[in-house]
N, C-alpha and C. Protein backbone atom coordinates (compact mmCIF):
# COMPACT_ATOMS: atom_id res chain seq x y z
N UNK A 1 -27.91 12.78 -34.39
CA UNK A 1 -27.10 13.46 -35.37
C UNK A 1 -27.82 14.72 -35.84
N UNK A 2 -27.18 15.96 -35.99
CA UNK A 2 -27.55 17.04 -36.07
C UNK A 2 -27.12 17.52 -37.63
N UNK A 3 -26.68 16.92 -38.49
CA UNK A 3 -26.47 16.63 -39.69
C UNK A 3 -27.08 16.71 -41.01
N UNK A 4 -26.49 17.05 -42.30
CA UNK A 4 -27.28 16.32 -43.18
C UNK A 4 -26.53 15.48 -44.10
N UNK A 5 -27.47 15.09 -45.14
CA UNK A 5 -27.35 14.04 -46.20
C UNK A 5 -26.19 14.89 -46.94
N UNK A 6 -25.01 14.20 -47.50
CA UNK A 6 -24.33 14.31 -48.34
C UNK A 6 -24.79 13.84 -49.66
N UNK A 7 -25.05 14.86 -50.72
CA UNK A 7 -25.55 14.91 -51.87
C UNK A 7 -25.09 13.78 -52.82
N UNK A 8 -24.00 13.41 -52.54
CA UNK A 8 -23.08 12.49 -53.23
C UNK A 8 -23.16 10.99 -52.82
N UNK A 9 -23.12 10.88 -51.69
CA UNK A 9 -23.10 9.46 -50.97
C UNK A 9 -24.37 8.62 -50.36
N UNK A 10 -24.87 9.97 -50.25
CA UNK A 10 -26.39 9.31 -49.10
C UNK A 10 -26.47 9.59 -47.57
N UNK A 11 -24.67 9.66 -47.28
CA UNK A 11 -24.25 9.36 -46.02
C UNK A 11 -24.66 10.50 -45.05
N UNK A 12 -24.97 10.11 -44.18
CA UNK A 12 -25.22 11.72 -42.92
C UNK A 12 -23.64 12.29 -42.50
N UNK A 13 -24.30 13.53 -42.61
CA UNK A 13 -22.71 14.50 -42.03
C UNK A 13 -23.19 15.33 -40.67
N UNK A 14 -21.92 15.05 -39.98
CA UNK A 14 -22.18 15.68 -38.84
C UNK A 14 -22.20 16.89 -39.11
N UNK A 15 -22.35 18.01 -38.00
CA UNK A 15 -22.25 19.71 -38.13
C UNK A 15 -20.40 20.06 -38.28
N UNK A 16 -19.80 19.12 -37.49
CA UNK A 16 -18.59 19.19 -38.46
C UNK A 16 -18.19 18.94 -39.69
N UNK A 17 -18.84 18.74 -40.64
CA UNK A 17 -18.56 18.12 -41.49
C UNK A 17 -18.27 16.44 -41.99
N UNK A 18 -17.94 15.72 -40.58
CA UNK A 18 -17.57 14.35 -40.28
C UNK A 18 -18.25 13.43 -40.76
N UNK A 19 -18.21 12.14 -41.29
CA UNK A 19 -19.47 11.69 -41.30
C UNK A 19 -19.62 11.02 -40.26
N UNK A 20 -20.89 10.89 -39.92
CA UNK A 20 -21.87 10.17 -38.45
C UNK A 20 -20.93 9.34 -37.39
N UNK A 21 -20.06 8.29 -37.92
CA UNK A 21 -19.66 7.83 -37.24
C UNK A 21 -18.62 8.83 -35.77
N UNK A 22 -18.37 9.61 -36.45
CA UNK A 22 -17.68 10.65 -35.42
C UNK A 22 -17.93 11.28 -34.44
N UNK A 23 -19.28 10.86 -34.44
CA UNK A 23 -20.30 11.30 -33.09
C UNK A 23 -20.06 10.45 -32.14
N UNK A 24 -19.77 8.77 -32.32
CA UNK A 24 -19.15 7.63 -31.73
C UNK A 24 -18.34 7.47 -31.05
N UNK A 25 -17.13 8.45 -31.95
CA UNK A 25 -15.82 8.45 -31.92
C UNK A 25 -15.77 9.26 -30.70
N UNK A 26 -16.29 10.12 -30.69
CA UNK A 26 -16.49 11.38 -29.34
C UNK A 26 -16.91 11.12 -28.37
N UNK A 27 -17.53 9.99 -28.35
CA UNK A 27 -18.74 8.97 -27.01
C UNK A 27 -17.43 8.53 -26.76
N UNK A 28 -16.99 7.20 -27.51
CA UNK A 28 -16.07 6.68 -26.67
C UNK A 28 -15.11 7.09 -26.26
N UNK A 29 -14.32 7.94 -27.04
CA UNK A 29 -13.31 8.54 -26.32
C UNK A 29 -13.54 9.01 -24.79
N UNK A 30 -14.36 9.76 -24.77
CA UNK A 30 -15.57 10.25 -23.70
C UNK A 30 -15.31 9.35 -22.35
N UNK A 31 -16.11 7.82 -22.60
CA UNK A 31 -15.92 7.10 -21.68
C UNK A 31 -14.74 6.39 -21.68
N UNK A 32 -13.95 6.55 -22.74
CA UNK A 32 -12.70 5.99 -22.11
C UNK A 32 -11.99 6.78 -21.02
N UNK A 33 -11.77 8.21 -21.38
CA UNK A 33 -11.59 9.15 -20.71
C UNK A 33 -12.14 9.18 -19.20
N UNK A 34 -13.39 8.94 -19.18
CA UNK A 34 -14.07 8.79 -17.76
C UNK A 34 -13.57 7.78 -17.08
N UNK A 35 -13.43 6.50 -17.61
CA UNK A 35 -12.93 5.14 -16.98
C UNK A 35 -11.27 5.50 -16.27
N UNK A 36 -10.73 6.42 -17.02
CA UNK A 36 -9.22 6.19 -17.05
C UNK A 36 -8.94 7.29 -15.68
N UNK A 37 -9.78 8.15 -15.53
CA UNK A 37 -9.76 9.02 -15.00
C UNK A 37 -10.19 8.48 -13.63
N UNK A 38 -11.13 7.47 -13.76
CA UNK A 38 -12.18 6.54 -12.24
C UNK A 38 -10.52 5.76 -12.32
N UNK A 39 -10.16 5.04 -12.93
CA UNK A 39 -9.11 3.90 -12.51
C UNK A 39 -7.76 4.92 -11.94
N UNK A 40 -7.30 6.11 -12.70
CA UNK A 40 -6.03 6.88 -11.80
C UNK A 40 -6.98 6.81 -9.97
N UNK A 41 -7.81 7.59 -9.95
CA UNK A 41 -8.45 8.02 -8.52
C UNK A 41 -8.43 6.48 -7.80
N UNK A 42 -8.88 5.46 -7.86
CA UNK A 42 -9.09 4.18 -7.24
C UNK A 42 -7.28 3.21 -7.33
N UNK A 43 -6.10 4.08 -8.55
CA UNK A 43 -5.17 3.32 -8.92
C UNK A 43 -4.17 2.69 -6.99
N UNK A 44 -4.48 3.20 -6.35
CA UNK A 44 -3.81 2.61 -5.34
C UNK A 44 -4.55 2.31 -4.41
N UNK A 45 -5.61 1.92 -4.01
CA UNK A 45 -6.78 0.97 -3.19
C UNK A 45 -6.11 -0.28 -3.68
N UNK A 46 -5.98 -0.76 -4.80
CA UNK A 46 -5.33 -1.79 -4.27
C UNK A 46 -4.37 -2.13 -3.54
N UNK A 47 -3.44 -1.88 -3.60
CA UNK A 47 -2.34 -1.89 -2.53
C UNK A 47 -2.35 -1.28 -0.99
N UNK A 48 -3.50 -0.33 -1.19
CA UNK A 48 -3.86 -0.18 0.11
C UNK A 48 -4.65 -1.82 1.13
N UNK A 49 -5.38 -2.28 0.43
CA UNK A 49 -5.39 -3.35 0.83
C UNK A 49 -4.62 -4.06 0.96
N UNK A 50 -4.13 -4.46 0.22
CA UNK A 50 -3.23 -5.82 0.55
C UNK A 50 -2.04 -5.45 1.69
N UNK A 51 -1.77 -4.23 1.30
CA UNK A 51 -0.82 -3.99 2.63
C UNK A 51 -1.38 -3.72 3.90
N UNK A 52 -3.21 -3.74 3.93
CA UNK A 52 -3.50 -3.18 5.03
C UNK A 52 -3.89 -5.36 5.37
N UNK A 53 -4.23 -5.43 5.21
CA UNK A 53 -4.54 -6.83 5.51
C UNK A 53 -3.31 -7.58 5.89
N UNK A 54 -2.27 -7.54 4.90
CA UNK A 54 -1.14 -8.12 5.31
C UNK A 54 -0.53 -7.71 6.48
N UNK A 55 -0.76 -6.63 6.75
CA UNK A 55 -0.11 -6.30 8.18
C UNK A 55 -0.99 -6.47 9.28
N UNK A 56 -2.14 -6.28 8.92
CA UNK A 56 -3.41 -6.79 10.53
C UNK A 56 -2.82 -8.51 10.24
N UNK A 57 -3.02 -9.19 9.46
CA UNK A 57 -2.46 -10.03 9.84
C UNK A 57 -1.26 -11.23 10.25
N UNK A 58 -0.02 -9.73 9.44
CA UNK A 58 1.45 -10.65 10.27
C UNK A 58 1.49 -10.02 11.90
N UNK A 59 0.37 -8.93 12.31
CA UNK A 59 0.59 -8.42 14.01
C UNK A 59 -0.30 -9.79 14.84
N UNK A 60 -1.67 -9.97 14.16
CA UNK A 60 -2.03 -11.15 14.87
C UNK A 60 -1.39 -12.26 14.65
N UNK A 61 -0.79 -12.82 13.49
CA UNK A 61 -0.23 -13.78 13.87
C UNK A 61 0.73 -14.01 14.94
N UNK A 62 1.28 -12.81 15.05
CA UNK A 62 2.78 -12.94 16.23
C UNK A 62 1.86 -12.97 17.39
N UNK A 63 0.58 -12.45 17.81
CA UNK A 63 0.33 -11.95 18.75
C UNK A 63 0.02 -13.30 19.41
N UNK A 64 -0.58 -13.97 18.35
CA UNK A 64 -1.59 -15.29 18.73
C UNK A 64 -0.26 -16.52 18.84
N UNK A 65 0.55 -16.63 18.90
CA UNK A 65 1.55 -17.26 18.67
C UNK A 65 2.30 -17.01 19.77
N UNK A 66 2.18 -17.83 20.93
CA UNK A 66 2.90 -17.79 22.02
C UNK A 66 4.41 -17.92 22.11
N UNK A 67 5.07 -18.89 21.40
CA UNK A 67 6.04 -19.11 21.25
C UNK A 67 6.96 -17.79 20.46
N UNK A 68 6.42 -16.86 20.01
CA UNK A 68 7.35 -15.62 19.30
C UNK A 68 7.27 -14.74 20.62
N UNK A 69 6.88 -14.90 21.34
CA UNK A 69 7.36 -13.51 22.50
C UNK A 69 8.63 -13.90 23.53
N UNK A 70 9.10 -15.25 23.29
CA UNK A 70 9.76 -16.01 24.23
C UNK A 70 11.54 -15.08 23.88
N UNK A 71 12.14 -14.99 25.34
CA UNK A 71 13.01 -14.83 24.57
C UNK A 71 14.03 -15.98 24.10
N UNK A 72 14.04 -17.11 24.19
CA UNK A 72 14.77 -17.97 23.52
C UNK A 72 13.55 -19.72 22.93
N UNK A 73 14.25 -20.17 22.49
CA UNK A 73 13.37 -21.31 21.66
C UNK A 73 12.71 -20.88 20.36
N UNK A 74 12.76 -22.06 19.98
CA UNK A 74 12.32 -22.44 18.34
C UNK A 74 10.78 -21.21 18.22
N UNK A 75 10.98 -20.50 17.19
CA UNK A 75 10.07 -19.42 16.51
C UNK A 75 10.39 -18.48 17.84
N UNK A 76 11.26 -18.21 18.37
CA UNK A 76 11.05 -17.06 19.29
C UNK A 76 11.44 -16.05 18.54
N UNK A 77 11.57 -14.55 18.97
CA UNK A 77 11.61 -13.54 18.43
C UNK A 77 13.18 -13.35 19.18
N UNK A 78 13.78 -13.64 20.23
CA UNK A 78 14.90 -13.63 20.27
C UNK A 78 15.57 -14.84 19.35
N UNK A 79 15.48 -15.68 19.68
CA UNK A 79 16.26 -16.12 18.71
C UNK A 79 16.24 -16.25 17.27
N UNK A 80 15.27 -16.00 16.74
CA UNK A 80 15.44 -15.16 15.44
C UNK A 80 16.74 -13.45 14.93
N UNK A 81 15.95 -13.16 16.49
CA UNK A 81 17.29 -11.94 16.47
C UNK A 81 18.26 -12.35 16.19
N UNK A 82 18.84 -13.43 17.24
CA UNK A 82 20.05 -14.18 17.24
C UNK A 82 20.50 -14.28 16.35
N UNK A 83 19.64 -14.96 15.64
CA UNK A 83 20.25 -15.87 14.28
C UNK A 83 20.86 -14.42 13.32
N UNK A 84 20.48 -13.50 13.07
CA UNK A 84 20.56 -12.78 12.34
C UNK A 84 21.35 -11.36 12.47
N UNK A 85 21.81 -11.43 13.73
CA UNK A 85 22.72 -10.55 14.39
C UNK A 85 23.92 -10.34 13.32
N UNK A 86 24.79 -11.24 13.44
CA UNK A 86 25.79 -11.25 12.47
C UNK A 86 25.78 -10.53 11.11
N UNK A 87 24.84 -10.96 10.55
CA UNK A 87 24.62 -10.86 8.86
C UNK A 87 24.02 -10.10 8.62
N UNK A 88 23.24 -8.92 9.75
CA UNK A 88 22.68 -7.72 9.24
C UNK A 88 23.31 -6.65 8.95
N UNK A 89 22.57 -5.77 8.58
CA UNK A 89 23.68 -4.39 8.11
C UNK A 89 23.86 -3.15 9.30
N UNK A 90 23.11 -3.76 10.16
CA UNK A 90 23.14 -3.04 11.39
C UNK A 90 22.89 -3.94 12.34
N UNK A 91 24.03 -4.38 13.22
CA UNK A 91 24.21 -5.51 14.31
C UNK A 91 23.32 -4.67 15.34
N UNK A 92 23.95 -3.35 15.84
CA UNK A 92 23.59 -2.64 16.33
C UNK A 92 22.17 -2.47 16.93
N UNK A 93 21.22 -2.47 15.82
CA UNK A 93 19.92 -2.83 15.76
C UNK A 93 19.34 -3.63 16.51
N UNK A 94 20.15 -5.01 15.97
CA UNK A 94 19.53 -6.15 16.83
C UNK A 94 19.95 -6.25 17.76
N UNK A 95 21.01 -5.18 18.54
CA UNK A 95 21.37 -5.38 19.78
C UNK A 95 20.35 -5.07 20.66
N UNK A 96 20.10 -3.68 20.24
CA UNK A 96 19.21 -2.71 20.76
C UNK A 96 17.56 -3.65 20.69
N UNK A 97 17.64 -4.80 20.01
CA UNK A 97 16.37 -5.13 20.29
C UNK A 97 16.53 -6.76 20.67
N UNK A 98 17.35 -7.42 21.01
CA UNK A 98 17.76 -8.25 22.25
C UNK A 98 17.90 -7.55 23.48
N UNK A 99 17.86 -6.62 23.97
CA UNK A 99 18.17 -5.80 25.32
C UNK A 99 16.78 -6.36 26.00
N UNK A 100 15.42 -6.07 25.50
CA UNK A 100 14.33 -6.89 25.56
C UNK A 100 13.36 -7.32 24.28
N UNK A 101 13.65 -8.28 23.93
CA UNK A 101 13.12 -9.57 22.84
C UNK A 101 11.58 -9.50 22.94
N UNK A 102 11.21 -9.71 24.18
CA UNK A 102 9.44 -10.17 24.64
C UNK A 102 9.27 -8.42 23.86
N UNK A 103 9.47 -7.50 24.45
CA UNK A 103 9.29 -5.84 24.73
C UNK A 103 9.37 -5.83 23.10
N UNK A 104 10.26 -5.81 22.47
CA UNK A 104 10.49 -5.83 20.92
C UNK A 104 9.67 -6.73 19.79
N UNK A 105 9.32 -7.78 20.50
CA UNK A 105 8.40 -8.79 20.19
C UNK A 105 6.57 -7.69 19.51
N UNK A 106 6.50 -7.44 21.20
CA UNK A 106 5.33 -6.80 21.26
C UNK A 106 4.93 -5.47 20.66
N UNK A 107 6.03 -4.67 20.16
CA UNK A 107 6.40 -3.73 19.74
C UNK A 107 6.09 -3.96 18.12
N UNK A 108 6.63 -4.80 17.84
CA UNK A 108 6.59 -4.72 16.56
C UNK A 108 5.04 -5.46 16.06
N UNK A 109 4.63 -6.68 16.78
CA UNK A 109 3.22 -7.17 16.75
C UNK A 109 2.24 -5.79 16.34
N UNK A 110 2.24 -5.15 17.52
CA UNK A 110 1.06 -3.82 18.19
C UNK A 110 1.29 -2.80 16.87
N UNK A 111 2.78 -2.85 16.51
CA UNK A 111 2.95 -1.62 15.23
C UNK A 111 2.41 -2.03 13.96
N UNK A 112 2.60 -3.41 13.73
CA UNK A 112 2.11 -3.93 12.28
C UNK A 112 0.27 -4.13 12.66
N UNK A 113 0.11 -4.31 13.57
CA UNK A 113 -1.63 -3.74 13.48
C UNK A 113 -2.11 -2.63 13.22
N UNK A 114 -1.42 -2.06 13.97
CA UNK A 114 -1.72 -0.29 14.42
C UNK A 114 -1.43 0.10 12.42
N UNK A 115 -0.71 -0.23 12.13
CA UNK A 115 -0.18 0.05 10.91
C UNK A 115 -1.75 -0.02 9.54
N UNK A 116 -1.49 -1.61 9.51
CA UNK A 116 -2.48 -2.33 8.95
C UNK A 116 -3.90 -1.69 9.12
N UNK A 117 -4.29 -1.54 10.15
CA UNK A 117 -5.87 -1.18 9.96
C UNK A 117 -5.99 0.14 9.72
N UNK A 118 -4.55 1.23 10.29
CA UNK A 118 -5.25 2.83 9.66
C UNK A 118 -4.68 2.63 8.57
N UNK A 119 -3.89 1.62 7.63
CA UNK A 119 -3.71 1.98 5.95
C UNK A 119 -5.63 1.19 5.72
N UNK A 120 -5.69 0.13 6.17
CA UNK A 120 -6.89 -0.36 5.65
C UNK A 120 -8.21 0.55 5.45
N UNK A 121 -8.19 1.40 6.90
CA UNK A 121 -9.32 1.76 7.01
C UNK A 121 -9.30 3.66 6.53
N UNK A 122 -7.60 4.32 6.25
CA UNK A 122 -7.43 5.12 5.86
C UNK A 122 -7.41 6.49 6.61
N UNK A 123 -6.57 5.68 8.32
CA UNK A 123 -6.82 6.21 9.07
C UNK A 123 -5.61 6.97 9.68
N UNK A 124 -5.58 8.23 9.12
CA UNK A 124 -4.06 8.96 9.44
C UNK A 124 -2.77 7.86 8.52
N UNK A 125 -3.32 7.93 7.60
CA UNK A 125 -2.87 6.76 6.19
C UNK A 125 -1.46 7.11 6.40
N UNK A 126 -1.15 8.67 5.77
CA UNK A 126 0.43 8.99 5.81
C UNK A 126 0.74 8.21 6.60
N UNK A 127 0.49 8.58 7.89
CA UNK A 127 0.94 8.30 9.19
C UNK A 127 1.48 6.38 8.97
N UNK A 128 0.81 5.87 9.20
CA UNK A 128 0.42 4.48 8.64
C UNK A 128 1.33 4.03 8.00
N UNK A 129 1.33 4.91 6.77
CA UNK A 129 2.32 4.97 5.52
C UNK A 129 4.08 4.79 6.03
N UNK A 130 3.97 5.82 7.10
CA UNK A 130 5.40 6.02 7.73
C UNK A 130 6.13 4.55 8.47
N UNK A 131 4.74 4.44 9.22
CA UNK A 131 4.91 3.41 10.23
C UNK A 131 5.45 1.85 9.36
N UNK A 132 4.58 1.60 8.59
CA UNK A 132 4.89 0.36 7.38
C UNK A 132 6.04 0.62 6.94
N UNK A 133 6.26 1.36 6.54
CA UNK A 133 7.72 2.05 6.03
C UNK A 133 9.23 1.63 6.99
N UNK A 134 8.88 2.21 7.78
CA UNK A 134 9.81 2.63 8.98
C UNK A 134 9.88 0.26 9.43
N UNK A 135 9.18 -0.07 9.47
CA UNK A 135 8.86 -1.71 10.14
C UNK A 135 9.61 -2.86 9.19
N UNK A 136 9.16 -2.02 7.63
CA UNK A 136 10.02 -2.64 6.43
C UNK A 136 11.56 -2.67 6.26
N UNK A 137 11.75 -1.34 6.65
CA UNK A 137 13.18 -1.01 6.57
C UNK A 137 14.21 -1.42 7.74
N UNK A 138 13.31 -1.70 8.84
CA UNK A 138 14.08 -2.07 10.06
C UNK A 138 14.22 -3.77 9.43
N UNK A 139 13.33 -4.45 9.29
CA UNK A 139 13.48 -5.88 8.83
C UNK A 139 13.90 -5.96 7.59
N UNK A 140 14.16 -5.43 6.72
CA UNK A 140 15.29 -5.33 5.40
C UNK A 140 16.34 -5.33 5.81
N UNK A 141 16.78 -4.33 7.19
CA UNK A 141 17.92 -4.01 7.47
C UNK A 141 18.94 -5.17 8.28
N UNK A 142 18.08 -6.07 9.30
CA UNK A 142 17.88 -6.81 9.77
C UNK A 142 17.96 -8.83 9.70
N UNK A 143 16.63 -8.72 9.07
CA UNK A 143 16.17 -9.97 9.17
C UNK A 143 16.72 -10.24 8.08
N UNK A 144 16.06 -9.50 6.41
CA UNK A 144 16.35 -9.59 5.54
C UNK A 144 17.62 -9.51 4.63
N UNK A 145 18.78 -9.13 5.14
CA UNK A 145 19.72 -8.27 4.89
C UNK A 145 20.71 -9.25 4.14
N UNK A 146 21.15 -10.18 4.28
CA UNK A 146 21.58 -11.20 3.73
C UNK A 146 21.13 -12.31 2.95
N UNK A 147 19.67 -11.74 2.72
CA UNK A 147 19.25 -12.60 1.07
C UNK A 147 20.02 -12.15 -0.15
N UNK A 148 20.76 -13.22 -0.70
CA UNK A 148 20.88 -12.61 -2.15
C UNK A 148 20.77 -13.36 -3.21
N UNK A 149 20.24 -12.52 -4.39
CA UNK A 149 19.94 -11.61 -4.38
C UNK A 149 19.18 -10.87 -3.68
N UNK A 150 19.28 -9.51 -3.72
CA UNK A 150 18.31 -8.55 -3.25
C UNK A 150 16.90 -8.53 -3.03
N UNK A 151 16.66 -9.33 -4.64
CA UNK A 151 15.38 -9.03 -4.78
C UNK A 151 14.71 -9.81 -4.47
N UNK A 152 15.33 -11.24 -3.95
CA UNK A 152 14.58 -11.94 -2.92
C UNK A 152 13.62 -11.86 -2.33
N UNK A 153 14.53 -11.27 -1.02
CA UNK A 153 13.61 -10.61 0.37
C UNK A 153 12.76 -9.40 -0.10
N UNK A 154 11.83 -10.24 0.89
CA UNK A 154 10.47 -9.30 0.70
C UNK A 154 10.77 -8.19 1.37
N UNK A 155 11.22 -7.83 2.71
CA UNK A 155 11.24 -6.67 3.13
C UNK A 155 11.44 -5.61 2.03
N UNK A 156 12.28 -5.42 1.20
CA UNK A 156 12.54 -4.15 0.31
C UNK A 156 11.59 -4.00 -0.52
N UNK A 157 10.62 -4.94 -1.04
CA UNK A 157 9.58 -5.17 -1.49
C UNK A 157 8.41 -3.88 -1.09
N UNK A 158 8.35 -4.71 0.51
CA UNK A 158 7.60 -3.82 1.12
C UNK A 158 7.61 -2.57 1.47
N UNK A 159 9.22 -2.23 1.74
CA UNK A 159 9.37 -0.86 2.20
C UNK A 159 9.11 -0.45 0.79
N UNK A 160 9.39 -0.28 -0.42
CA UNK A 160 8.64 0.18 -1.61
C UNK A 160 7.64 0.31 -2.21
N UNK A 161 6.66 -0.51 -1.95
CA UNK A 161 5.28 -0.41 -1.65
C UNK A 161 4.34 0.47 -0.88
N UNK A 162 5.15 1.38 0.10
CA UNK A 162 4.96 1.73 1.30
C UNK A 162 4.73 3.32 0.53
N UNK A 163 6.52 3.52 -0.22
CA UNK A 163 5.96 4.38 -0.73
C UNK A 163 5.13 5.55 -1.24
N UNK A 164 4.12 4.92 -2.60
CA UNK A 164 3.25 5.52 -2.98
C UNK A 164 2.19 5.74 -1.63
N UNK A 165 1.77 5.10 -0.93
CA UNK A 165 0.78 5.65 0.17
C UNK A 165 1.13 7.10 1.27
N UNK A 166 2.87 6.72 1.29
CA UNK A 166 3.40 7.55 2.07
C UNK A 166 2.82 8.89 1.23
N UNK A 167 3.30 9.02 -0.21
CA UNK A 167 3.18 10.36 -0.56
C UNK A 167 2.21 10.66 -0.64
N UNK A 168 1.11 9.78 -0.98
CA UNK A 168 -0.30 10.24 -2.01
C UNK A 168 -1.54 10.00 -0.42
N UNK A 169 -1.27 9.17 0.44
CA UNK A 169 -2.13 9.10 1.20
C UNK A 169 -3.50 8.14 1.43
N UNK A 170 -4.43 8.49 1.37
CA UNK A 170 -5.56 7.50 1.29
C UNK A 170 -6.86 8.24 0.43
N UNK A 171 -6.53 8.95 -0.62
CA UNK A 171 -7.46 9.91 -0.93
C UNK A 171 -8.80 9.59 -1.74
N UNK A 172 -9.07 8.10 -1.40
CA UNK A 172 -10.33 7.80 -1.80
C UNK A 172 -11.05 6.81 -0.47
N UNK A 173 -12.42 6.07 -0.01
CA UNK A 173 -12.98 5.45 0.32
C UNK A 173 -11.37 5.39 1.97
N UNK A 174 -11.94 6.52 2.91
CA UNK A 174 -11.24 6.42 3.79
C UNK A 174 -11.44 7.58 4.70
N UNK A 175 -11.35 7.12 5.90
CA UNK A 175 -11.42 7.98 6.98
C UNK A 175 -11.31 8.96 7.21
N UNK A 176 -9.52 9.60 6.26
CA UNK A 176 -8.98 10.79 6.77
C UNK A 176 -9.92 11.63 5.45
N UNK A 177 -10.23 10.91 4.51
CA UNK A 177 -11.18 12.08 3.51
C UNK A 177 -12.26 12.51 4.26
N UNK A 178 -12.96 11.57 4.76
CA UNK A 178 -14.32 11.88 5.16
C UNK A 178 -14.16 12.96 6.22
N UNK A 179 -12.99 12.40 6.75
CA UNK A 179 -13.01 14.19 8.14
C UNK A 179 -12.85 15.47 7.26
N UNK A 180 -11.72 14.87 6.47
CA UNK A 180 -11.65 16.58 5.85
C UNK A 180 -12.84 17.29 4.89
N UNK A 181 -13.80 16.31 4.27
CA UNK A 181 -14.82 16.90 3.52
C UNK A 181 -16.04 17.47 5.23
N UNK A 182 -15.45 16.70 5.86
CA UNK A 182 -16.65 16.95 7.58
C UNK A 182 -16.31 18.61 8.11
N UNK A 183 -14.69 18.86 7.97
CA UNK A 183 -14.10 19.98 8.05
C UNK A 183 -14.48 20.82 7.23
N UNK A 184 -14.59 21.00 6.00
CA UNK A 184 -14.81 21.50 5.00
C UNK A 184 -16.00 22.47 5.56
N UNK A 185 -16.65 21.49 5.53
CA UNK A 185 -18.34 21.91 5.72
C UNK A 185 -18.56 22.98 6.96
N UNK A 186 -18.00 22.13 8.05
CA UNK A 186 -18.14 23.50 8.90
C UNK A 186 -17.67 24.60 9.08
């Protein structure tokens, strides 16, 4: 405290006039300010995870799972189509992906990895961003399309989630930063 004694009280006064405690008042604000400012920058790492994990692992699960590439029988990926042909909002869709089931199978496995590890690892994130996006909305459109309520099914869930990464990217603890600060430099 850079202050003096108030003649009257005893109490120390700051150079504002304040008394002492207001020097406090300015600290914490201070680090609240700092904290709030660390938590906006880190505010979507979370969800970068969980969506990057969740998708490395709904691609391995299909992958490891013999029975989803089949095109017909119990957990196959055609007949899941099947089932859901009718009641989607685009039959169309699932036509176009009964034409080949195994091919569509694998397609979508290879995309929800491919997806999953560059949101995880923050690798062409947008990109990533698009791809999750684009995988959500096909299975909202689809699989999901006849839950109701709405807010049921997870797909719309996800394609909303997808979102914030789409716009904002991966701009902390991630790949595509580290190139561009690598760019920077040279």
């Amino acid at each position: 405290m850079t202050g003096q004694k108030d003649a009257g009280s005893g109490k120390a006064r700051d150079a504002d006039g304040t008394d002492g405690d207001g020097g406090r008042f300015v600290e914490r604000k201070a680090t609240f300010d700092l904290w709030r400012a660390t938590a906006s920058r880190y505010a979507l790492l979370p969800l970068r995870i969980f969506l990057g994990v969740t998708f490395v692992y709904a691609g391995l699960d299909k992958l490891t799972d013999s029975a989803f590439f089949a095109d017909t029988g119990s957990g196959s990926i055609g007949e899941m189509m099947r089932g859901v042909r009718d009641s989607s909002a685009i039959p169309a869709l699932v036509d176009l992906a009964l034409n080949n089931p195994t091919g569509f199978g694998y397609a979508i496995a290879f995309g929800e990895l491919a997806v999953g590890l560059g949101t995880l690892f923050g690798l062409f994130a947008r990109l990533a961003a698009l791809g999750g996006a684009l995988i959500s909305l096909s299975l909202w459109l689809t699989v999901s399309w006849q839950v109701h309520p709405y807010y049921l099914g997870n797909d719309l869930a996800y394609l909303m989630s997808w979102l914030p990464l789409l716009l904002a990217g991966a701009p902390v603890l991630s790949l595509d930063r580290l190139l561009a600060e690598r760019r920077r430099i040279r």
